[in-house]
PDB file of N, CA and C in Angstrom:
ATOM      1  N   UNK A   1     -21.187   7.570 -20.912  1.00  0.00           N
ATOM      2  CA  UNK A   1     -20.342   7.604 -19.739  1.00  0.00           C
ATOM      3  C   UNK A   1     -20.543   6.335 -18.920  1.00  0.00           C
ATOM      4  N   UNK A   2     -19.614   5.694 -18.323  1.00  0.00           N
ATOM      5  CA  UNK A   2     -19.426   4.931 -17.744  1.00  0.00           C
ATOM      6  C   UNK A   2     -20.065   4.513 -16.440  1.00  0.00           C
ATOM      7  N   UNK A   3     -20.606   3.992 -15.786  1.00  0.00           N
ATOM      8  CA  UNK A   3     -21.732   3.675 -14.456  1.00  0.00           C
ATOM      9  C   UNK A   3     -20.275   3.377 -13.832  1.00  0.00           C
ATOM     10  N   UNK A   4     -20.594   3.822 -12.036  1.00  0.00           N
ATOM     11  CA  UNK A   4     -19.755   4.005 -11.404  1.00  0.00           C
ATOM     12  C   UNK A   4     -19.869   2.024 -11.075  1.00  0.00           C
ATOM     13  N   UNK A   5     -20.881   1.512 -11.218  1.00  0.00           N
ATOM     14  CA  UNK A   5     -21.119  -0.178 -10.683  1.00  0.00           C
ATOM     15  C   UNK A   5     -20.206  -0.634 -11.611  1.00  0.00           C
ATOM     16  N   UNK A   6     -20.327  -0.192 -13.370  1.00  0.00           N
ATOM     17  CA  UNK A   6     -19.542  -0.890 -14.194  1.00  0.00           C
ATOM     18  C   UNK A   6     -18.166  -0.658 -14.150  1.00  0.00           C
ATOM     19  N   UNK A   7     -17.829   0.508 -13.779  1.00  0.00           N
ATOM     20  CA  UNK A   7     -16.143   0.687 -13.433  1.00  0.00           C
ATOM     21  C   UNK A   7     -15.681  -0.074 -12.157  1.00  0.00           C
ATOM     22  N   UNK A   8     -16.575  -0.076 -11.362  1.00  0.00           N
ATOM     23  CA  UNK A   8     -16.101  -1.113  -9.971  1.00  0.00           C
ATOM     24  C   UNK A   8     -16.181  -2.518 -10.516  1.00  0.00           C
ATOM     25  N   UNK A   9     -16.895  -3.206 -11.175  1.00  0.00           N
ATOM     26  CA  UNK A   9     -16.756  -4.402 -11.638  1.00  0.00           C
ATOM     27  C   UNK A   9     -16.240  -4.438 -12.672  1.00  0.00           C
ATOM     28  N   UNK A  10     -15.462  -3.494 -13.119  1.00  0.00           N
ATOM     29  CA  UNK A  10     -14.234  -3.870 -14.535  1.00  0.00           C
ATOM     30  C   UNK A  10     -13.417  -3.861 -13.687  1.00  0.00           C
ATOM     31  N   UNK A  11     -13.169  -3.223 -12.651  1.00  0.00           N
ATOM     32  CA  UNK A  11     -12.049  -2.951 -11.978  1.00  0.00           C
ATOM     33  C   UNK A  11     -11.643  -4.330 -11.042  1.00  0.00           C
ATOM     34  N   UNK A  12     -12.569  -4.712 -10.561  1.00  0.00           N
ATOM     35  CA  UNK A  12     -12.806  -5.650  -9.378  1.00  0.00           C
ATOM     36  C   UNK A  12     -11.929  -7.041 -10.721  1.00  0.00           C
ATOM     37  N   UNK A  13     -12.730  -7.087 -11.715  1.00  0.00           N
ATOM     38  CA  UNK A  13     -12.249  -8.159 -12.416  1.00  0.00           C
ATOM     39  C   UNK A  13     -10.845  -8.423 -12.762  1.00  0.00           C
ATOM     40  N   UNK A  14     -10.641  -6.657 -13.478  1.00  0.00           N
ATOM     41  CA  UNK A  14      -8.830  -7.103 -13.212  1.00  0.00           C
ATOM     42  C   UNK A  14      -8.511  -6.928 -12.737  1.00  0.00           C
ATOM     43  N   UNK A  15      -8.253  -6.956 -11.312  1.00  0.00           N
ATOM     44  CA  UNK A  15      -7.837  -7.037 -10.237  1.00  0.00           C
ATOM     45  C   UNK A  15      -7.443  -8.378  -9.857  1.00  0.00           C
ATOM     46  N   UNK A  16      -8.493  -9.430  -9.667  1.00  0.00           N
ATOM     47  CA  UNK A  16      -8.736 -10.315  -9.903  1.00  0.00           C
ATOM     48  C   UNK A  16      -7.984 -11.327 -10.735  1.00  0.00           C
ATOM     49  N   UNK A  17      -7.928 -11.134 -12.224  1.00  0.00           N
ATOM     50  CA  UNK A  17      -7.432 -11.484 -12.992  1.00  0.00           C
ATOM     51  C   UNK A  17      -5.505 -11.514 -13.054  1.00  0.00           C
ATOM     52  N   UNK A  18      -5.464 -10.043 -12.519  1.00  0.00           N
ATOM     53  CA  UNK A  18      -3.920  -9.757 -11.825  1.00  0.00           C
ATOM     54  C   UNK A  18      -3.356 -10.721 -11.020  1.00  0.00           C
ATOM     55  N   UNK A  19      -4.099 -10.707  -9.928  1.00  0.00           N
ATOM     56  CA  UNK A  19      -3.994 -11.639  -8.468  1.00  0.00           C
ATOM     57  C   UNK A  19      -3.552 -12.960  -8.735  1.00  0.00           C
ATOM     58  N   UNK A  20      -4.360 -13.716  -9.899  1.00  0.00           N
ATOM     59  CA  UNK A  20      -3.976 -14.871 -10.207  1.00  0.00           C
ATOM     60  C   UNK A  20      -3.155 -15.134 -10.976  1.00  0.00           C
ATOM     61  N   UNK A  21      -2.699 -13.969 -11.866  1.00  0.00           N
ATOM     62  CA  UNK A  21      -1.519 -14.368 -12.482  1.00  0.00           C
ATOM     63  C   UNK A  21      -0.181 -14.094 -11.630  1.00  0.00           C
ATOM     64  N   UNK A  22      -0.391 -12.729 -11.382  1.00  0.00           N
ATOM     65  CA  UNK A  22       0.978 -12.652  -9.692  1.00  0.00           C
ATOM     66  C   UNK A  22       0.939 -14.209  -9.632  1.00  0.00           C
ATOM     67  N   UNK A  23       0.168 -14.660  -8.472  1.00  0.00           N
ATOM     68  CA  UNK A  23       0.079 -15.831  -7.896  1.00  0.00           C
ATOM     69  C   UNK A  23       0.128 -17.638  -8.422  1.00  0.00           C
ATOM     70  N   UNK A  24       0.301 -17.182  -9.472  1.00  0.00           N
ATOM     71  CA  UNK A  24       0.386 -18.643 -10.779  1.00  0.00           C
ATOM     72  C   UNK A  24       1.869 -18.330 -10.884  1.00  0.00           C
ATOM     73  N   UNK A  25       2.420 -17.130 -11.222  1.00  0.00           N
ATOM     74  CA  UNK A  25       3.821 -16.105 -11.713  1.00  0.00           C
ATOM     75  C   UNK A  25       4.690 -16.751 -10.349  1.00  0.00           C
ATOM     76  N   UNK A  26       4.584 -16.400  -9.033  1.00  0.00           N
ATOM     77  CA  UNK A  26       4.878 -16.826  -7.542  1.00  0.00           C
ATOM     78  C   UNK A  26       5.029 -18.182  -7.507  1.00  0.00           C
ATOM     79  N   UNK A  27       4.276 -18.795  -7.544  1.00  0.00           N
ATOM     80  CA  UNK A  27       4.260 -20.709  -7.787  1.00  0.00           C
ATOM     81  C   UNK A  27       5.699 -21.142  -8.840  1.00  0.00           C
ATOM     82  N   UNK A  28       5.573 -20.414  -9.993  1.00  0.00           N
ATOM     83  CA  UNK A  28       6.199 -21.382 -10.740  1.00  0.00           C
ATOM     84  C   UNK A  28       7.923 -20.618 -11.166  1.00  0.00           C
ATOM     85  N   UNK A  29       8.138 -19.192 -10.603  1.00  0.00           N
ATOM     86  CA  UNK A  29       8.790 -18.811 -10.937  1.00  0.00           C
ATOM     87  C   UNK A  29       9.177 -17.645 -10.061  1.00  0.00           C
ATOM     88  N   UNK A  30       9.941 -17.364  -8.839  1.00  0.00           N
ATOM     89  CA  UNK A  30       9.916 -16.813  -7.917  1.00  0.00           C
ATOM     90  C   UNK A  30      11.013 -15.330  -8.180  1.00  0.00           C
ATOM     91  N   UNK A  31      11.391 -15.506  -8.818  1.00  0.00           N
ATOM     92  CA  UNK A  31      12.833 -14.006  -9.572  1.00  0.00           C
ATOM     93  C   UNK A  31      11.584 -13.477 -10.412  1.00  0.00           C
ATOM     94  N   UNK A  32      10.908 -13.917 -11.607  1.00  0.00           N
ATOM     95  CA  UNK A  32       9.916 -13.470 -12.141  1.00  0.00           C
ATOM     96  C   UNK A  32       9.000 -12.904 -11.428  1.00  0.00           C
ATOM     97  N   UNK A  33       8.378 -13.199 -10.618  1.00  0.00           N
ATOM     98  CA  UNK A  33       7.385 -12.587  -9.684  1.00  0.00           C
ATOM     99  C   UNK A  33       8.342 -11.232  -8.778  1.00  0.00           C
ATOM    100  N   UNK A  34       8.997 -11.366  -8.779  1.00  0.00           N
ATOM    101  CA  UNK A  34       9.649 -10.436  -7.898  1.00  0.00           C
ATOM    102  C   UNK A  34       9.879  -9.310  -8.796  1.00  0.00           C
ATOM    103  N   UNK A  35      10.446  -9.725  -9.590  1.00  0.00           N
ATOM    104  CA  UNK A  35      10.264  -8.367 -10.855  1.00  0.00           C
ATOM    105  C   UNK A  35       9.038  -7.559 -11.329  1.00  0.00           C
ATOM    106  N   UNK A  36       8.097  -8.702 -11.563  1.00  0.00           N
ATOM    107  CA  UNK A  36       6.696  -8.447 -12.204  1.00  0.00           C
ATOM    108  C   UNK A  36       6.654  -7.571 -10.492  1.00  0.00           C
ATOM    109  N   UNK A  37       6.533  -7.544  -9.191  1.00  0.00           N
ATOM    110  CA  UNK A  37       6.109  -7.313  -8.459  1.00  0.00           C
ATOM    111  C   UNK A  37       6.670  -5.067  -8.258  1.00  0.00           C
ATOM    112  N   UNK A  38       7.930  -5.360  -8.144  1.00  0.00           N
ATOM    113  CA  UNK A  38       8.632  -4.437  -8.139  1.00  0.00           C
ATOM    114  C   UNK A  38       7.854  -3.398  -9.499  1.00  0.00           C
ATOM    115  N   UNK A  39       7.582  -3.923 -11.102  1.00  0.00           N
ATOM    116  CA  UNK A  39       7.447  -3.066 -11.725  1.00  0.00           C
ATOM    117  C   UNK A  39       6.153  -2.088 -11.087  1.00  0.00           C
ATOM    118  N   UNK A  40       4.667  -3.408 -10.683  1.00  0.00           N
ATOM    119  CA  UNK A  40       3.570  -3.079 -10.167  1.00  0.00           C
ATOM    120  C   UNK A  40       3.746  -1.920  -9.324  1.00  0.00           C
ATOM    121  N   UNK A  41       4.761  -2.138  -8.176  1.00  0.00           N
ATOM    122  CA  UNK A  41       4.951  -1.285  -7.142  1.00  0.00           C
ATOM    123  C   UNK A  41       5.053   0.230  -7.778  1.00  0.00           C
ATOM    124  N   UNK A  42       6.478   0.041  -8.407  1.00  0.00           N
ATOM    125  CA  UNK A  42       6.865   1.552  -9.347  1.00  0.00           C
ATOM    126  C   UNK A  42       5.949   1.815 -10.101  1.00  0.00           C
ATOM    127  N   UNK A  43       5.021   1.115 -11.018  1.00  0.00           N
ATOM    128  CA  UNK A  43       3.439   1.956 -11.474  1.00  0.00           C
ATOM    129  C   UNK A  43       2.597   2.756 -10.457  1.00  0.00           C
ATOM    130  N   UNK A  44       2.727   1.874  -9.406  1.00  0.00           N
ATOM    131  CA  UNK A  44       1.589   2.754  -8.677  1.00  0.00           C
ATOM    132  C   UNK A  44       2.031   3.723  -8.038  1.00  0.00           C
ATOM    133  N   UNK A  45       3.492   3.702  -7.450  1.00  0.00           N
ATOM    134  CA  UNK A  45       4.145   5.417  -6.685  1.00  0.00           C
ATOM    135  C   UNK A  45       3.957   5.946  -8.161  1.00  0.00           C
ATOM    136  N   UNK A  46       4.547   5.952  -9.502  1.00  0.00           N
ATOM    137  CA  UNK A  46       4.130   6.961  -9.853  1.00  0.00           C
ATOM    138  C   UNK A  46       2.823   7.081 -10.661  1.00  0.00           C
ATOM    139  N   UNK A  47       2.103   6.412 -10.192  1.00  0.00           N
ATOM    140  CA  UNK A  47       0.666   6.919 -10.593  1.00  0.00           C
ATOM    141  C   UNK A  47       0.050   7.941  -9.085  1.00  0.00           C
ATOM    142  N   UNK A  48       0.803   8.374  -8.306  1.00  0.00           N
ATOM    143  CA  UNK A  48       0.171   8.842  -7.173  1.00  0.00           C
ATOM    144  C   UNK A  48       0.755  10.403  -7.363  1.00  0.00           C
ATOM    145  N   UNK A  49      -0.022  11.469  -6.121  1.00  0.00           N
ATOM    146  CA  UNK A  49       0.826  12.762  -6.864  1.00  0.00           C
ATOM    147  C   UNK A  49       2.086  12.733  -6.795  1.00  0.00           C
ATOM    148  N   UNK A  50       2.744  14.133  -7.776  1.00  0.00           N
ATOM    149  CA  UNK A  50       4.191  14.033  -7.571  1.00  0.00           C
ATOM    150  C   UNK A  50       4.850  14.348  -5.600  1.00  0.00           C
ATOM    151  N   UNK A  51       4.166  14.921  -5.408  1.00  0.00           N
ATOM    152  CA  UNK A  51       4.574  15.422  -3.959  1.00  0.00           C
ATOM    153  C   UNK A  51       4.487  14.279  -3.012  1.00  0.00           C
ATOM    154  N   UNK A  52       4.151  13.311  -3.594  1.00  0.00           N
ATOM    155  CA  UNK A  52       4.115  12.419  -2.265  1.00  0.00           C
ATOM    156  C   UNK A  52       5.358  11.070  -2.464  1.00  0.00           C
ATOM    157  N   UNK A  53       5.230  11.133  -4.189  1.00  0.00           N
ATOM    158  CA  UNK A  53       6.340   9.515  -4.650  1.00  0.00           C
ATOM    159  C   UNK A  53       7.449   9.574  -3.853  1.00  0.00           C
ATOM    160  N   UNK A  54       8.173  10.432  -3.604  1.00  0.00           N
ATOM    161  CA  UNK A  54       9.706  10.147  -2.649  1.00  0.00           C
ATOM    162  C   UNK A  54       8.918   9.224  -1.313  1.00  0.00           C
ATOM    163  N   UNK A  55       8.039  10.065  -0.849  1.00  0.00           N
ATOM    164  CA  UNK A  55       7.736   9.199   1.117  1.00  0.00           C
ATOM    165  C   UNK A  55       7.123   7.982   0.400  1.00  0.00           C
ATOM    166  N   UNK A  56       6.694   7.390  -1.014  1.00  0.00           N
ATOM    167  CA  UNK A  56       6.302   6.093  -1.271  1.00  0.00           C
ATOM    168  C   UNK A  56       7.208   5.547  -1.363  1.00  0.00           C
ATOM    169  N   UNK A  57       8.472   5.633  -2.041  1.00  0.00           N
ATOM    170  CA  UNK A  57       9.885   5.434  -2.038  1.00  0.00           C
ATOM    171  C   UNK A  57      10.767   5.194  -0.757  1.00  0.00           C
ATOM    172  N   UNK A  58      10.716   5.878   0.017  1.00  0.00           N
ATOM    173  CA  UNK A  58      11.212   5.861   1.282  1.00  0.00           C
ATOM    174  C   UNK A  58      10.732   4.592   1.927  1.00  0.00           C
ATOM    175  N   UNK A  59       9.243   4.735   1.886  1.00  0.00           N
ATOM    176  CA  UNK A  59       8.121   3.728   2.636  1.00  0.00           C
ATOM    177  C   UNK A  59       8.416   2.380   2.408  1.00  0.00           C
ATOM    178  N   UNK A  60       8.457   2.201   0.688  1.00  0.00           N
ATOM    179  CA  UNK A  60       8.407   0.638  -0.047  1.00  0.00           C
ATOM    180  C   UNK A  60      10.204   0.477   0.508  1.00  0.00           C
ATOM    181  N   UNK A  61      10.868   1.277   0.600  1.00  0.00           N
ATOM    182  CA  UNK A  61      12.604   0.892   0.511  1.00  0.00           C
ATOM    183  C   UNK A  61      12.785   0.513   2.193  1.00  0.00           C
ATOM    184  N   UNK A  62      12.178   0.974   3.269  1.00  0.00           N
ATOM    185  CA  UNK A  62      12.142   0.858   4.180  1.00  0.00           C
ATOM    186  C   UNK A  62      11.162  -0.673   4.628  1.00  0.00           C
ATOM    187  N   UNK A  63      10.030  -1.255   4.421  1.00  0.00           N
ATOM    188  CA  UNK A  63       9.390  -2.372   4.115  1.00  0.00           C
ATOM    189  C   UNK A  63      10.490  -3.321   3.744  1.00  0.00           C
ATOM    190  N   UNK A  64      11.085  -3.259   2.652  1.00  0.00           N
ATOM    191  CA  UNK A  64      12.133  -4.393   2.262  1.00  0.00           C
ATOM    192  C   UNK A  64      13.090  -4.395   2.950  1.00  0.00           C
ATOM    193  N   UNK A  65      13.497  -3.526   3.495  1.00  0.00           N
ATOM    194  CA  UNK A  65      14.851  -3.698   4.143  1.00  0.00           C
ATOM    195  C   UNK A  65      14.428  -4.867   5.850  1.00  0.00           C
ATOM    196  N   UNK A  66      13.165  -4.068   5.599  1.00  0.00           N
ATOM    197  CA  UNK A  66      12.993  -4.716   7.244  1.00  0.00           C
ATOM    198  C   UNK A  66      12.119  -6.259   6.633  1.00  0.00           C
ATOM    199  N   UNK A  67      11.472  -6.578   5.619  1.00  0.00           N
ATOM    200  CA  UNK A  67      11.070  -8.100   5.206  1.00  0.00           C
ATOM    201  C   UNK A  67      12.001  -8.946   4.833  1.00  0.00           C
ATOM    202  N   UNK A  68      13.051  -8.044   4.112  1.00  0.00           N
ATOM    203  CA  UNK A  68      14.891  -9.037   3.950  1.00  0.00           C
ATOM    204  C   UNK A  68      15.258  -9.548   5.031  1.00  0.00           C
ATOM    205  N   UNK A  69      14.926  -9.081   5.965  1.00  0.00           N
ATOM    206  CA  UNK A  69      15.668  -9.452   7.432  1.00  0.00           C
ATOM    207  C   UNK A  69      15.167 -10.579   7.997  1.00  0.00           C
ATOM    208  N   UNK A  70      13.808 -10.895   7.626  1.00  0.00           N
ATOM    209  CA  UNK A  70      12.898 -11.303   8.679  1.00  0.00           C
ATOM    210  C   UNK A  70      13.408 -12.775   8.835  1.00  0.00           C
ATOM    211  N   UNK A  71      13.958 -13.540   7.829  1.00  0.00           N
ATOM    212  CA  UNK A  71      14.168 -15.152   8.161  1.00  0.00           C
ATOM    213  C   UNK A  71      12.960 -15.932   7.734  1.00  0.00           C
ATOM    214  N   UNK A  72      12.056 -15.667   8.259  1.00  0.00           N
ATOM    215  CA  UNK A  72      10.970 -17.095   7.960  1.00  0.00           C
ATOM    216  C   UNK A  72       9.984 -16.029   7.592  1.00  0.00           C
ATOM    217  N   UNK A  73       8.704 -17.227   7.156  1.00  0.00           N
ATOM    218  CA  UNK A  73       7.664 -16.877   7.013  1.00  0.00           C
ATOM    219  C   UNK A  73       6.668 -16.099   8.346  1.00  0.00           C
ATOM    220  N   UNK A  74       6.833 -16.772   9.002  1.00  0.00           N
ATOM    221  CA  UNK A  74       5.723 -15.987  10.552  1.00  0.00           C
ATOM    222  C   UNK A  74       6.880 -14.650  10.979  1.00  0.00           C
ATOM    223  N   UNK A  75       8.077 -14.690  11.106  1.00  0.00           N
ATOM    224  CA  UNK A  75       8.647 -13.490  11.167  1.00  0.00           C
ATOM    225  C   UNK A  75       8.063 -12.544  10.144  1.00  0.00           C
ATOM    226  N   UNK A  76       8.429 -13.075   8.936  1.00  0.00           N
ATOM    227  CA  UNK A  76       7.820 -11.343   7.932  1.00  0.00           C
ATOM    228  C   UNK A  76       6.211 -11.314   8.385  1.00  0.00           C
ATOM    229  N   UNK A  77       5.206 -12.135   8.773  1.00  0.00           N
ATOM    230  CA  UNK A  77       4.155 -11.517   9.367  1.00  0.00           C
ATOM    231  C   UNK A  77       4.342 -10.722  10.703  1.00  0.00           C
ATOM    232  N   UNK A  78       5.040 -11.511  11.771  1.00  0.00           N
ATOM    233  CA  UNK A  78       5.331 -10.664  12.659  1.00  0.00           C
ATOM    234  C   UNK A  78       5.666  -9.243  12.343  1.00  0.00           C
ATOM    235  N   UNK A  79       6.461  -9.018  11.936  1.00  0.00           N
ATOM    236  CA  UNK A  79       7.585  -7.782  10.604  1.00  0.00           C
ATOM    237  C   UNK A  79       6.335  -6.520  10.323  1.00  0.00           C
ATOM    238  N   UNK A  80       5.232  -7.442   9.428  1.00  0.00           N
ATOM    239  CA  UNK A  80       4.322  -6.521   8.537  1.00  0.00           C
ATOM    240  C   UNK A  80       3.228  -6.096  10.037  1.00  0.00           C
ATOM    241  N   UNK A  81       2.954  -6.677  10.868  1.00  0.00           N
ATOM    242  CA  UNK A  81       1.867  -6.295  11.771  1.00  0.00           C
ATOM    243  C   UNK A  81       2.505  -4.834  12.653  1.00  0.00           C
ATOM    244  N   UNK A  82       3.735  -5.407  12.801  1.00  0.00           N
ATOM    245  CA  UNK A  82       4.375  -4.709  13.429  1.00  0.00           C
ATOM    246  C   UNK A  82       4.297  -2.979  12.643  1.00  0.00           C
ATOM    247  N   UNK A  83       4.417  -3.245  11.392  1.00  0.00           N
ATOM    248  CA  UNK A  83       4.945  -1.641  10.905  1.00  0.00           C
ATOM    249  C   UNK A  83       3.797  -1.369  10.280  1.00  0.00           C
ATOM    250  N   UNK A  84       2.553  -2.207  10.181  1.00  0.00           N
ATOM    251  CA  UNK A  84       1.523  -1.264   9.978  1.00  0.00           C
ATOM    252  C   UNK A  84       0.806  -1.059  11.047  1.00  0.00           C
ATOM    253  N   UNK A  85       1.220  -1.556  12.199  1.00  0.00           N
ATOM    254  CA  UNK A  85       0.626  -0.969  13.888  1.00  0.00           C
ATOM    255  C   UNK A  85       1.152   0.489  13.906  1.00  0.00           C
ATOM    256  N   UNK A  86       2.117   0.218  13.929  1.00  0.00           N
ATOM    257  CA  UNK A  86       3.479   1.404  13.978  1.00  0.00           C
ATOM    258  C   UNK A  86       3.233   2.439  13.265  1.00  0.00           C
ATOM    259  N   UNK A  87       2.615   2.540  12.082  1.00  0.00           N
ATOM    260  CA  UNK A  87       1.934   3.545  10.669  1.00  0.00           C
ATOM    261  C   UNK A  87       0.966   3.997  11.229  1.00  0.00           C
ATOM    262  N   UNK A  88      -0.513   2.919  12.157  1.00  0.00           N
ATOM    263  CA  UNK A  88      -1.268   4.104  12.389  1.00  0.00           C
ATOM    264  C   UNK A  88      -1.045   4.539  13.395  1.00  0.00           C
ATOM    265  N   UNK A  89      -0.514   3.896  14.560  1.00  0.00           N
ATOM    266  CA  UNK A  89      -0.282   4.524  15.713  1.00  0.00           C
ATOM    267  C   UNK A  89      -0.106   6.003  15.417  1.00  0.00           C
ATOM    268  N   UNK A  90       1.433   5.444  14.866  1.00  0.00           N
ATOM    269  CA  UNK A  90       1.702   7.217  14.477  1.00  0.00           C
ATOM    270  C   UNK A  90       1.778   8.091  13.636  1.00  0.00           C
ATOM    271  N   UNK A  91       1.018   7.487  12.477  1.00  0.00           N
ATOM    272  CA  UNK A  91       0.745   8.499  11.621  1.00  0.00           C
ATOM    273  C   UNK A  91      -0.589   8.557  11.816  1.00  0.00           C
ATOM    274  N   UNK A  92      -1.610   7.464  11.174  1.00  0.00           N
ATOM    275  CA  UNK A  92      -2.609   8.169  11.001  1.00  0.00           C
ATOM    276  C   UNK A  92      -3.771   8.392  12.008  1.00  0.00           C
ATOM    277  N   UNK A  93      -3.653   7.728  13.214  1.00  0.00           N
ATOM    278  CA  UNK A  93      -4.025   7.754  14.495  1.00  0.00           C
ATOM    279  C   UNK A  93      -4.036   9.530  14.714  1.00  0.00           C
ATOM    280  N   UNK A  94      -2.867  10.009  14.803  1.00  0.00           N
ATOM    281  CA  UNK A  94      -2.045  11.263  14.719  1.00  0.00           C
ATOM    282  C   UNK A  94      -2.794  12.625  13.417  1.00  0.00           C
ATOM    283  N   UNK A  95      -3.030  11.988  12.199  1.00  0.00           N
ATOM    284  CA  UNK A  95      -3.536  12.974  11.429  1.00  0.00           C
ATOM    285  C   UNK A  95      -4.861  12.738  11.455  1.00  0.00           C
ATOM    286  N   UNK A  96      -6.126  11.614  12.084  1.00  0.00           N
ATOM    287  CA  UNK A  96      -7.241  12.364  12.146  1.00  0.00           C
ATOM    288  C   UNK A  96      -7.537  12.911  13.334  1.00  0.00           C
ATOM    289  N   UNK A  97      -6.439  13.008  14.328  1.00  0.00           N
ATOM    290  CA  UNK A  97      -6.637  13.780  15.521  1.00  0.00           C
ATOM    291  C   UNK A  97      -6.679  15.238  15.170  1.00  0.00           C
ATOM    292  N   UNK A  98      -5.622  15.342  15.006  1.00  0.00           N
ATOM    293  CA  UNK A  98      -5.233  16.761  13.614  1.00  0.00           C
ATOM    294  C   UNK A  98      -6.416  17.205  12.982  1.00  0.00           C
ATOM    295  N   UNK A  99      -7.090  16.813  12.510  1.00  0.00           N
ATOM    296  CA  UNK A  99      -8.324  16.898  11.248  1.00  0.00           C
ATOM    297  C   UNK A  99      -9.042  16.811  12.112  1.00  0.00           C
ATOM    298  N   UNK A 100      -9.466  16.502  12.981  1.00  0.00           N
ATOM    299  CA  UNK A 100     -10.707  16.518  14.363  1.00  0.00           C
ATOM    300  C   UNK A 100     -10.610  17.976  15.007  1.00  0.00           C
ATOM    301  N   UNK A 101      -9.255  18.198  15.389  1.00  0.00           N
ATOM    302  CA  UNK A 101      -9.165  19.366  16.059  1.00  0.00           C
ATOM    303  C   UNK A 101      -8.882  20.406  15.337  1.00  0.00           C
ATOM    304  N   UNK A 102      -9.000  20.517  14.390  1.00  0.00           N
ATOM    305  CA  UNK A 102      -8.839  21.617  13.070  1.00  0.00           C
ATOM    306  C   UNK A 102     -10.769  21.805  12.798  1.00  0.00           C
ATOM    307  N   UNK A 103     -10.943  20.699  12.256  1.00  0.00           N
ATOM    308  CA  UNK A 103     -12.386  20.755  12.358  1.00  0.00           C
ATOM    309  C   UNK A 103     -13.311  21.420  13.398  1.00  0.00           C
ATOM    310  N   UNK A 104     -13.223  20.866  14.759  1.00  0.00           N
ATOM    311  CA  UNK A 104     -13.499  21.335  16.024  1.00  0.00           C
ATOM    312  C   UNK A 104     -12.944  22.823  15.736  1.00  0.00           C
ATOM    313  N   UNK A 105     -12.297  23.544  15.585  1.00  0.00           N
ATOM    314  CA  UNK A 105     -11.612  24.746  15.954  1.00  0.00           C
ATOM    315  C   UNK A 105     -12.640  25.801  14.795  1.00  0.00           C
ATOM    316  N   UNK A 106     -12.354  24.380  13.232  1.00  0.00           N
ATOM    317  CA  UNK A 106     -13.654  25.850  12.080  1.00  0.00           C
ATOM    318  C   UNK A 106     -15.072  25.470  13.134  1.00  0.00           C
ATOM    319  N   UNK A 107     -15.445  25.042  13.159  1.00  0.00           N
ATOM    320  CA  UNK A 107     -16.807  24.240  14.137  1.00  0.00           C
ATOM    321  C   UNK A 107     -16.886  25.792  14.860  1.00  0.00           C
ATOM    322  N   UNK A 108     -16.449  25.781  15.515  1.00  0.00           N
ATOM    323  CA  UNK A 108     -16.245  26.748  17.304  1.00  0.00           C
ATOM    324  C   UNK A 108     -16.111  28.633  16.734  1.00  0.00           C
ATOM    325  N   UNK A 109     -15.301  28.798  15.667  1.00  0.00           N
ATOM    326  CA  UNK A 109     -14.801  29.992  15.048  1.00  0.00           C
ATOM    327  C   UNK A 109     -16.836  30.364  14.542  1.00  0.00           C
ATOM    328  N   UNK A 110     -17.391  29.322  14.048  1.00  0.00           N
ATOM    329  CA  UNK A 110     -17.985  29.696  12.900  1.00  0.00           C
ATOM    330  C   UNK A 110     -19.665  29.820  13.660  1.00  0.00           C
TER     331      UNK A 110
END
């Protein structure tokens, strides 16, 4: 069986190894990367459970619509700060409050 160090450093490597080809792929060929990028994306919603791929779908379709827009480069950063402020504010800001006071409540019952 596999050591949890050796799966983090197989993992870490291609990762790694990914990154630079994306990023070699980006440099020399920008429709290519965008494809290669898009497939990555659709591997990983559906490598996640089934109950959740639509709100990954929603999420990634909503991201592009608003990075298409942006015009320049410091806009789509502006763009991305903006909607992952916006994510925890109100989501997950929001669900470990939830999970605090659920907790607190078995806590108090028990």
């Amino acid at each position: 069986m596999e050591k949890f160090e050796d799966h983090r450093e197989k993992s870490e490597k291609e990762a790694l190894e990914k990154h630079k080809f994306m990023s070699e792929l980006y440099k020399k060929n920008r429709f290519m990367f965008e494809i290669e990028a898009k497939k990555e994306i659709e591997a990983l919603i559906k490598s996640a459970p089934e109950e959740y791929q639509s709100w990954l779908r929603e999420t990634q379709e909503y991201w592009n619509n608003k990075m298409k827009n942006a015009g320049s480069k410091h806009n789509r950063l502006v763009l991305a700060e903006q909607v992952l402020m916006s994510q925890f504010v109100n989501v997950f800001q929001p669900a470990v409050k939830n999970a605090e006071t659920a907790l607190n409540e078995a806590t108090i019952k028990h």
